[in-house]
C-alpha atoms as a PDB file:
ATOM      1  CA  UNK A   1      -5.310 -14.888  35.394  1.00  0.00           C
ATOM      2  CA  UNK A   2      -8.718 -15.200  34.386  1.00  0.00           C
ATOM      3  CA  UNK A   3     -11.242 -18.274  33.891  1.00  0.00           C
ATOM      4  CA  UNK A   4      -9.983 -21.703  33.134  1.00  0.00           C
ATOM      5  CA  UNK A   5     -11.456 -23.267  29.940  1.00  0.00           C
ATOM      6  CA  UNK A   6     -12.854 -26.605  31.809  1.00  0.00           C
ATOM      7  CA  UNK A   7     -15.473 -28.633  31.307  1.00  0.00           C
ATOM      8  CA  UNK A   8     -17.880 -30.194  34.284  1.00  0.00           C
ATOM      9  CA  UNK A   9     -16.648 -33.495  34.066  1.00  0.00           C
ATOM     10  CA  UNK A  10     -13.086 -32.612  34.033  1.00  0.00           C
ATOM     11  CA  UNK A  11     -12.020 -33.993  30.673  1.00  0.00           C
ATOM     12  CA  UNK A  12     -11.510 -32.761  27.951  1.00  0.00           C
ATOM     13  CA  UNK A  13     -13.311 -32.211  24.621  1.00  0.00           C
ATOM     14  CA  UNK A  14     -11.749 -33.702  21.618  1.00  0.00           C
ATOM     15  CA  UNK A  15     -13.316 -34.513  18.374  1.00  0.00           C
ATOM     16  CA  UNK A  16     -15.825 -33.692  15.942  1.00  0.00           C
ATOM     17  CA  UNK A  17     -17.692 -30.994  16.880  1.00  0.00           C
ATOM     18  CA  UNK A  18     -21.672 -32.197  16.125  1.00  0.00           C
ATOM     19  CA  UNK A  19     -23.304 -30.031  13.661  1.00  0.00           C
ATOM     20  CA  UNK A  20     -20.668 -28.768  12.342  1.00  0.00           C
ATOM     21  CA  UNK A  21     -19.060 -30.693   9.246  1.00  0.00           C
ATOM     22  CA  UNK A  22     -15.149 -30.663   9.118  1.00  0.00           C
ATOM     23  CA  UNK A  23     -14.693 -29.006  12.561  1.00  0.00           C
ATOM     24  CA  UNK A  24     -12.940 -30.436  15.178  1.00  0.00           C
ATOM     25  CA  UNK A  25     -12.821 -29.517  18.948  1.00  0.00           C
ATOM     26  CA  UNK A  26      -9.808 -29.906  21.188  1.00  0.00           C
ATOM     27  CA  UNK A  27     -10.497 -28.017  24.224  1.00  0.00           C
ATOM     28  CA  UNK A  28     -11.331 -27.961  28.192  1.00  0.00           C
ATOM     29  CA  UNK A  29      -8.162 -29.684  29.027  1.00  0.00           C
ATOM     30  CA  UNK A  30      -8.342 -27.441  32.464  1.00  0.00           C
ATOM     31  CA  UNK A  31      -5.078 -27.017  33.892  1.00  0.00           C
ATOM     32  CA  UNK A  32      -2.894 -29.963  31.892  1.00  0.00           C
ATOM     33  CA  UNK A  33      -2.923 -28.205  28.584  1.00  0.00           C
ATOM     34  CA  UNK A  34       0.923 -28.471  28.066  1.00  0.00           C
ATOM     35  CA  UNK A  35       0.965 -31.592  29.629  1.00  0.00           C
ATOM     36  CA  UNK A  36      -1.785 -32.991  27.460  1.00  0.00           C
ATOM     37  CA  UNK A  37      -1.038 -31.619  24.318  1.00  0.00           C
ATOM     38  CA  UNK A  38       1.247 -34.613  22.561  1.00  0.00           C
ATOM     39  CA  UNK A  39      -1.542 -36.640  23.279  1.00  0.00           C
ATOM     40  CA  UNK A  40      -4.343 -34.293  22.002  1.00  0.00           C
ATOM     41  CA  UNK A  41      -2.091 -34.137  19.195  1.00  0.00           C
ATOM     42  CA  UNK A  42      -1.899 -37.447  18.456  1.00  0.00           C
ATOM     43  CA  UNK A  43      -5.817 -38.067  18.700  1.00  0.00           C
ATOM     44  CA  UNK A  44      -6.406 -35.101  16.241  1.00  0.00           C
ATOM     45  CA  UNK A  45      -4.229 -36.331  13.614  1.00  0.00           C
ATOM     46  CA  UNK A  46      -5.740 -39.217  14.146  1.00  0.00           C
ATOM     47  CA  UNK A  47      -9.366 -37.746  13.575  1.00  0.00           C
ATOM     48  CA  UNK A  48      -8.046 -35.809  10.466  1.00  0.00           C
ATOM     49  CA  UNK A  49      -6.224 -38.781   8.865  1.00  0.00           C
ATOM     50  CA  UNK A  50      -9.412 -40.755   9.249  1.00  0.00           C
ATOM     51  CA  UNK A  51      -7.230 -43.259  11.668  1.00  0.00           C
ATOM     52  CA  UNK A  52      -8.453 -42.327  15.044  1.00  0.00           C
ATOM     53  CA  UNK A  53      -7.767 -44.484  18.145  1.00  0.00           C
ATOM     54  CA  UNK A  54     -11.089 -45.883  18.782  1.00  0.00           C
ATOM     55  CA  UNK A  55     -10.155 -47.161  22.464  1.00  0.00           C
ATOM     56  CA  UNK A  56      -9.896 -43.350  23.126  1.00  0.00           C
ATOM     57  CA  UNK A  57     -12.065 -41.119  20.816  1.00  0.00           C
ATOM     58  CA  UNK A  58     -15.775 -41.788  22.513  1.00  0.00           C
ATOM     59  CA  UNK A  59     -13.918 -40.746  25.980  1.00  0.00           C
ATOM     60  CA  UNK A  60     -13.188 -37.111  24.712  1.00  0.00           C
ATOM     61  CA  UNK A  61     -16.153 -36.726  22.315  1.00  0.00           C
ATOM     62  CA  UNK A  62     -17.387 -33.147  22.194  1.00  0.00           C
ATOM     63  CA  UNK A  63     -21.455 -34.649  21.832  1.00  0.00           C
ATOM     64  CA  UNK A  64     -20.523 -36.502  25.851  1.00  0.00           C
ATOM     65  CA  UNK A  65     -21.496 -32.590  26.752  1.00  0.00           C
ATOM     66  CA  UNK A  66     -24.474 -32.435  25.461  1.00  0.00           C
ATOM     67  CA  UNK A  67     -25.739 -35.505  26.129  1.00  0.00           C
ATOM     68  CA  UNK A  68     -25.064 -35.280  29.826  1.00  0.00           C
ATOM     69  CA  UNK A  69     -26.211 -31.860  29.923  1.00  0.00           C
ATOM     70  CA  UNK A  70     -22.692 -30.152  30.412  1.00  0.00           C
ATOM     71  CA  UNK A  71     -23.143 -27.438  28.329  1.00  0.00           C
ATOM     72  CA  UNK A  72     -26.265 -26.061  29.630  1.00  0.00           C
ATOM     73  CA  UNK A  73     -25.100 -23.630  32.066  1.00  0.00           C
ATOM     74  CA  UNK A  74     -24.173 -20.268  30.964  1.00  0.00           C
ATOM     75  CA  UNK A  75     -20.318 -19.667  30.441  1.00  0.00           C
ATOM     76  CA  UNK A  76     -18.945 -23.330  30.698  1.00  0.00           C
ATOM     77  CA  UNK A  77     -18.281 -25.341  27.818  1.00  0.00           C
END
């Protein structure tokens, strides 16, 4: 029980986290966690091995949040 780490959108974050060097998010997945994780796996090695699936990386970007405003309200990431 308790509150669900989602995002507004519904996706997830995944990647760099911006302003913050050699930190990388993977959160919000909402409900799917388990069933998302080989993929969020895969797209984080990818990120840390410098080999990241471009066709899929911008999708997840932690920075979409910001720049569509979904981290302003309080409590949400």
């Amino acid at each position: 029980m308790g509150p669900r780490p989602m995002t507004t959108d519904g996706l997830p974050l995944i990647g760099p986290l911006p302003g913050r060097p050699g930190v990388v998010l993977a959160a919000g997945h909402n409900m799917l966690g388990l069933m998302l994780a080989p993929a969020t796996g895969r797209l984080v090695t990818g990120l840390l091995t410098g080999k990241p699936d471009d066709s899929l990386t911008p999708g997840f970007a932690p920075g979409r949040a910001v720049r569509r405003g979904l981290g302003s309200s309080a409590g949400r990431v």
